[in-house]
C-alpha atoms as a PDB file:
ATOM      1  CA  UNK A   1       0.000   0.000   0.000  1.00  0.00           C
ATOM      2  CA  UNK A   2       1.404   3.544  -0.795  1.00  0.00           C
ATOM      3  CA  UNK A   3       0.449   6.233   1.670  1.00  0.00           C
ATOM      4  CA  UNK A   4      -0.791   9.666   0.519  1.00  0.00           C
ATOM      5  CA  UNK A   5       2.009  12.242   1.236  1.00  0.00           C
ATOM      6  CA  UNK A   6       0.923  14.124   4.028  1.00  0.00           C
ATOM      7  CA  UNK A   7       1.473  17.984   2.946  1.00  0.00           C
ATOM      8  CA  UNK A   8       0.011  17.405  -0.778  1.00  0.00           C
ATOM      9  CA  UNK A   9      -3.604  18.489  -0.277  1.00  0.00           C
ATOM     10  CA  UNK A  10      -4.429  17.510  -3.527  1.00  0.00           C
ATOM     11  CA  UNK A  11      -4.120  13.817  -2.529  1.00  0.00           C
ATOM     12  CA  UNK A  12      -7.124  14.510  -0.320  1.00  0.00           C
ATOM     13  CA  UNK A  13     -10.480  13.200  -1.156  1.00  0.00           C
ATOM     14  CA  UNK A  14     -13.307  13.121   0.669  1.00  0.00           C
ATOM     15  CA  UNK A  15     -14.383   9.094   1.797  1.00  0.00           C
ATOM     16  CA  UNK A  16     -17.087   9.297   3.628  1.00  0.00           C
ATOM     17  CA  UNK A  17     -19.231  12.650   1.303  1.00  0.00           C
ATOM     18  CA  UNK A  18     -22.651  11.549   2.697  1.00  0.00           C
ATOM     19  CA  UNK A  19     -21.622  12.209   6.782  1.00  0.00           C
ATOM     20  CA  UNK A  20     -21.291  15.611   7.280  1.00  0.00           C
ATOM     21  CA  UNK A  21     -18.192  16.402   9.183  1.00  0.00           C
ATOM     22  CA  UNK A  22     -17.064  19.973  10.399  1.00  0.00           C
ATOM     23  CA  UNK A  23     -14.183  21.317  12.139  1.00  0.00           C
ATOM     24  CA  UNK A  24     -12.874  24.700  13.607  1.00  0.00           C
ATOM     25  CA  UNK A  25      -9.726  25.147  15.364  1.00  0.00           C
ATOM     26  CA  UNK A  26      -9.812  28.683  17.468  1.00  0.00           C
ATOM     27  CA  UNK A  27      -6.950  29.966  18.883  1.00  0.00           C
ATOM     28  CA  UNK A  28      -5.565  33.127  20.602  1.00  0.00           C
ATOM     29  CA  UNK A  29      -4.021  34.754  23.281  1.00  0.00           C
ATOM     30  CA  UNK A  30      -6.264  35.032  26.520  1.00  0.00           C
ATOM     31  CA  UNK A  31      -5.877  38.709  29.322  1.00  0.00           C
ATOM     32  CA  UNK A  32      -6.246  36.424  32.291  1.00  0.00           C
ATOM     33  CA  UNK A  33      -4.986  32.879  33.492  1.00  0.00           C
ATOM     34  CA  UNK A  34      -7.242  30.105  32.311  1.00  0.00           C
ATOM     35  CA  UNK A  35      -7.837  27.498  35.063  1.00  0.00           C
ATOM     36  CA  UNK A  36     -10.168  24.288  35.173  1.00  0.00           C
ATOM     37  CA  UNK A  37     -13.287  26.094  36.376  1.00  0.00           C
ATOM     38  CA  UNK A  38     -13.263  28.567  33.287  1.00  0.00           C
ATOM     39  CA  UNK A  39     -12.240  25.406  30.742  1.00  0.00           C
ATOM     40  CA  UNK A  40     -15.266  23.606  31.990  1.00  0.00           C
ATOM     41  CA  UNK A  41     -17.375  26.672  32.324  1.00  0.00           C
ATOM     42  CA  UNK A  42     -15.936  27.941  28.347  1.00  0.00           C
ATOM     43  CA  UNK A  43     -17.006  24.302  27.152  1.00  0.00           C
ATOM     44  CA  UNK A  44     -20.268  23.630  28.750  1.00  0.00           C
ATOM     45  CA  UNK A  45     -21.312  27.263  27.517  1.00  0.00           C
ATOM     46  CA  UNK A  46     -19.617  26.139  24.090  1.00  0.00           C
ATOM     47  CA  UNK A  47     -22.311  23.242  23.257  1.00  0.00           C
ATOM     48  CA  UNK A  48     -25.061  26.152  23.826  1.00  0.00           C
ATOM     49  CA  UNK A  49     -23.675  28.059  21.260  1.00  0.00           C
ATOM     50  CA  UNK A  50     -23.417  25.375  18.922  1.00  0.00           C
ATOM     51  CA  UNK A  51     -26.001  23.779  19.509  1.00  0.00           C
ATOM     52  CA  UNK A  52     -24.716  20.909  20.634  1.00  0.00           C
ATOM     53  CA  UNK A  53     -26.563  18.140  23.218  1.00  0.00           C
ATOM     54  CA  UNK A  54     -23.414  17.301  26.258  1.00  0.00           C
ATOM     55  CA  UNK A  55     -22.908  13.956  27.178  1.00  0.00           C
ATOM     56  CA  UNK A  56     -20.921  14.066  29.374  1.00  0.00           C
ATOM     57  CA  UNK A  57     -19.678  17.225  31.297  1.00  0.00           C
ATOM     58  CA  UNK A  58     -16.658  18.981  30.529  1.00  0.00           C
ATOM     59  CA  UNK A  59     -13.443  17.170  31.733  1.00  0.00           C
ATOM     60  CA  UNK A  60     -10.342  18.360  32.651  1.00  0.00           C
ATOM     61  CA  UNK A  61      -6.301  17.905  33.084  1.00  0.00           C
ATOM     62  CA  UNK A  62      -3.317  19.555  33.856  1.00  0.00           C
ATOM     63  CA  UNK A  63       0.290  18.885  33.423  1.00  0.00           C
ATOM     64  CA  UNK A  64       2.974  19.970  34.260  1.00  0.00           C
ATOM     65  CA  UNK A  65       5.046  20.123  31.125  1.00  0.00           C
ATOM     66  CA  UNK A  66       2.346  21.449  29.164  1.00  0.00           C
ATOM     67  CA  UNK A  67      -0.509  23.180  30.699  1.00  0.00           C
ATOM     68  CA  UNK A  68      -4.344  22.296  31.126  1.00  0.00           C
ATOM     69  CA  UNK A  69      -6.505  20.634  28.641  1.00  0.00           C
ATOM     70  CA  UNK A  70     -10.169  19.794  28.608  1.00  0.00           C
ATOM     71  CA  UNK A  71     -12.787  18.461  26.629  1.00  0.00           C
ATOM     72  CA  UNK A  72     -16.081  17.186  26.021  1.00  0.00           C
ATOM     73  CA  UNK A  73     -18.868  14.925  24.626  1.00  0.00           C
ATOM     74  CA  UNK A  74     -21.196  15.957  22.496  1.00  0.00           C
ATOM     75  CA  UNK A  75     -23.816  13.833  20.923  1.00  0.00           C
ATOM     76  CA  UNK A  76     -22.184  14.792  17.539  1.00  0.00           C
ATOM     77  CA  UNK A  77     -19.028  14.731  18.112  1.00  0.00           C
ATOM     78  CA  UNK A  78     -16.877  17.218  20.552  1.00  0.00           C
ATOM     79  CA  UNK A  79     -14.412  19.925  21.790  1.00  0.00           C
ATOM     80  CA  UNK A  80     -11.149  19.813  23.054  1.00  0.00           C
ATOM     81  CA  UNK A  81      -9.374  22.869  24.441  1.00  0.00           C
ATOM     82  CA  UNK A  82      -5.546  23.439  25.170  1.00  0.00           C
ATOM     83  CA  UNK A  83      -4.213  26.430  27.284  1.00  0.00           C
ATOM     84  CA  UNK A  84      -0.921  27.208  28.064  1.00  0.00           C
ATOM     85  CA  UNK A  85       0.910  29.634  30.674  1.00  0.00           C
ATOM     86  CA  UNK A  86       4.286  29.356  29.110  1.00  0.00           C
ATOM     87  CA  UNK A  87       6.168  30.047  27.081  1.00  0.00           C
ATOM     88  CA  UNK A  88       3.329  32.693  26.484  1.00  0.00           C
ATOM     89  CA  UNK A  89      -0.734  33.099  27.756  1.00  0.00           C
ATOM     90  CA  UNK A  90      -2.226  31.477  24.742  1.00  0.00           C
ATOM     91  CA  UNK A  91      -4.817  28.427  24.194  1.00  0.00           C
ATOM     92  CA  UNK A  92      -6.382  26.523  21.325  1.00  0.00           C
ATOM     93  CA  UNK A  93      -9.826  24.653  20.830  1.00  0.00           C
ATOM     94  CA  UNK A  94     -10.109  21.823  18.722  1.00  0.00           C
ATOM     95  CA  UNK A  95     -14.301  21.252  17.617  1.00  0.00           C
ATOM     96  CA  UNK A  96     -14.998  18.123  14.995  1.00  0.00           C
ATOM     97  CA  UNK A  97     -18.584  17.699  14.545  1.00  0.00           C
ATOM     98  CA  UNK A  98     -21.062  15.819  12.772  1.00  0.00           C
ATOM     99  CA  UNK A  99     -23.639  18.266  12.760  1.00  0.00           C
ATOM    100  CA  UNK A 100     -23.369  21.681  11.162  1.00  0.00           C
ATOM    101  CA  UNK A 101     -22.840  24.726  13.317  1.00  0.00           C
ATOM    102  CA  UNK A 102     -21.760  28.732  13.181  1.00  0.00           C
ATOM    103  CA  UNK A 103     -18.275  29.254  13.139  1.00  0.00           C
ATOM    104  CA  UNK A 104     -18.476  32.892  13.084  1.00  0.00           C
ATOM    105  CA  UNK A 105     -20.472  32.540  16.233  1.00  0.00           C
ATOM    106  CA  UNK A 106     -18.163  30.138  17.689  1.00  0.00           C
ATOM    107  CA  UNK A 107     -15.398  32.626  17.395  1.00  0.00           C
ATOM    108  CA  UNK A 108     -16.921  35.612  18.503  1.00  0.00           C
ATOM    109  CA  UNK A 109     -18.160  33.681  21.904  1.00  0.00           C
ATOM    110  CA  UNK A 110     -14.667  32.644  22.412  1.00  0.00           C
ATOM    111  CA  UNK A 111     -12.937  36.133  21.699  1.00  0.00           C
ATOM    112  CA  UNK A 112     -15.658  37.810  24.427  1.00  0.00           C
ATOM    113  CA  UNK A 113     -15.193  34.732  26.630  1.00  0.00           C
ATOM    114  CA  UNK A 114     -11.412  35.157  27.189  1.00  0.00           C
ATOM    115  CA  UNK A 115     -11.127  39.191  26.220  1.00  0.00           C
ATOM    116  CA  UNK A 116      -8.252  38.203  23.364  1.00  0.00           C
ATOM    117  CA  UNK A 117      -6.065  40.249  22.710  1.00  0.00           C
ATOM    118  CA  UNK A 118      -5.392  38.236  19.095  1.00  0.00           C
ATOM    119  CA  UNK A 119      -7.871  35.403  17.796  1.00  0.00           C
ATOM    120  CA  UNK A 120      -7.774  33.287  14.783  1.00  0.00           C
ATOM    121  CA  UNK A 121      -9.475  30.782  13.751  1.00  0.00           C
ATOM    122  CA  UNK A 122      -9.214  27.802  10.676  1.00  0.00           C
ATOM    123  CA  UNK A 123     -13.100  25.853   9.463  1.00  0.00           C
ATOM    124  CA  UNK A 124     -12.693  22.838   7.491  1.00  0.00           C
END
């Protein structure tokens, strides 16, 4: 079997056309310190502005080499979110979903939610 190369996106095809799958990665630099309370609080609130039905409620880890994570279950899919203290304030969310939802809406929630001082944000 020959493998695709990785960084040729024109090797890409969809497999699976009939299951809608979306994704948005968010990321930016936060004006306070993000701890497990607002990662839980930031995801649960997160499925509301999706749209999104929670399985399970947000979960949470930190580590010592590389910051807190969390993430959560949604019915369609899920979140996971990334924050980091150093090198530099900054976190990233990670949303695959089955089930179509606003990305502009997605982005401006997160930008109020964390008062950025930088966002960005990549949909595919």
């Amino acid at each position: 079997m020959t493998l695709p190369a990785l960084h040729a996106d024109a090797t890409y095809r969809d497999l699976a056309p009939m299951i809608h799958r979306q994704r948005l990665v968010v990321e930016g630099y936060p004006t306070y310190v993000i701890t497990a309370e607002h990662i839980k609080d930031y995801l649960s609130q997160l499925s509301v502005v999706t749209d999104m039905i929670t399985l399970i409620e947000p979960v949470t880890h930190c580590s010592d080499l590389y910051g807190w994570a969390g993430w959560i279950h949604w019915e369609t899919s899920g979140a996971h979110f990334y924050s980091w203290e150093r090198p530099i304030s900054f976190f990233s969310v990670d949303i695959y979903t089955c089930k179509a939802f606003d990305p502009e809406k997605v982005v401006a929630f997160t930008a109020e939610y964390f008062r950025t001082t930088e966002i960005v944000a990549k949909g595919f």
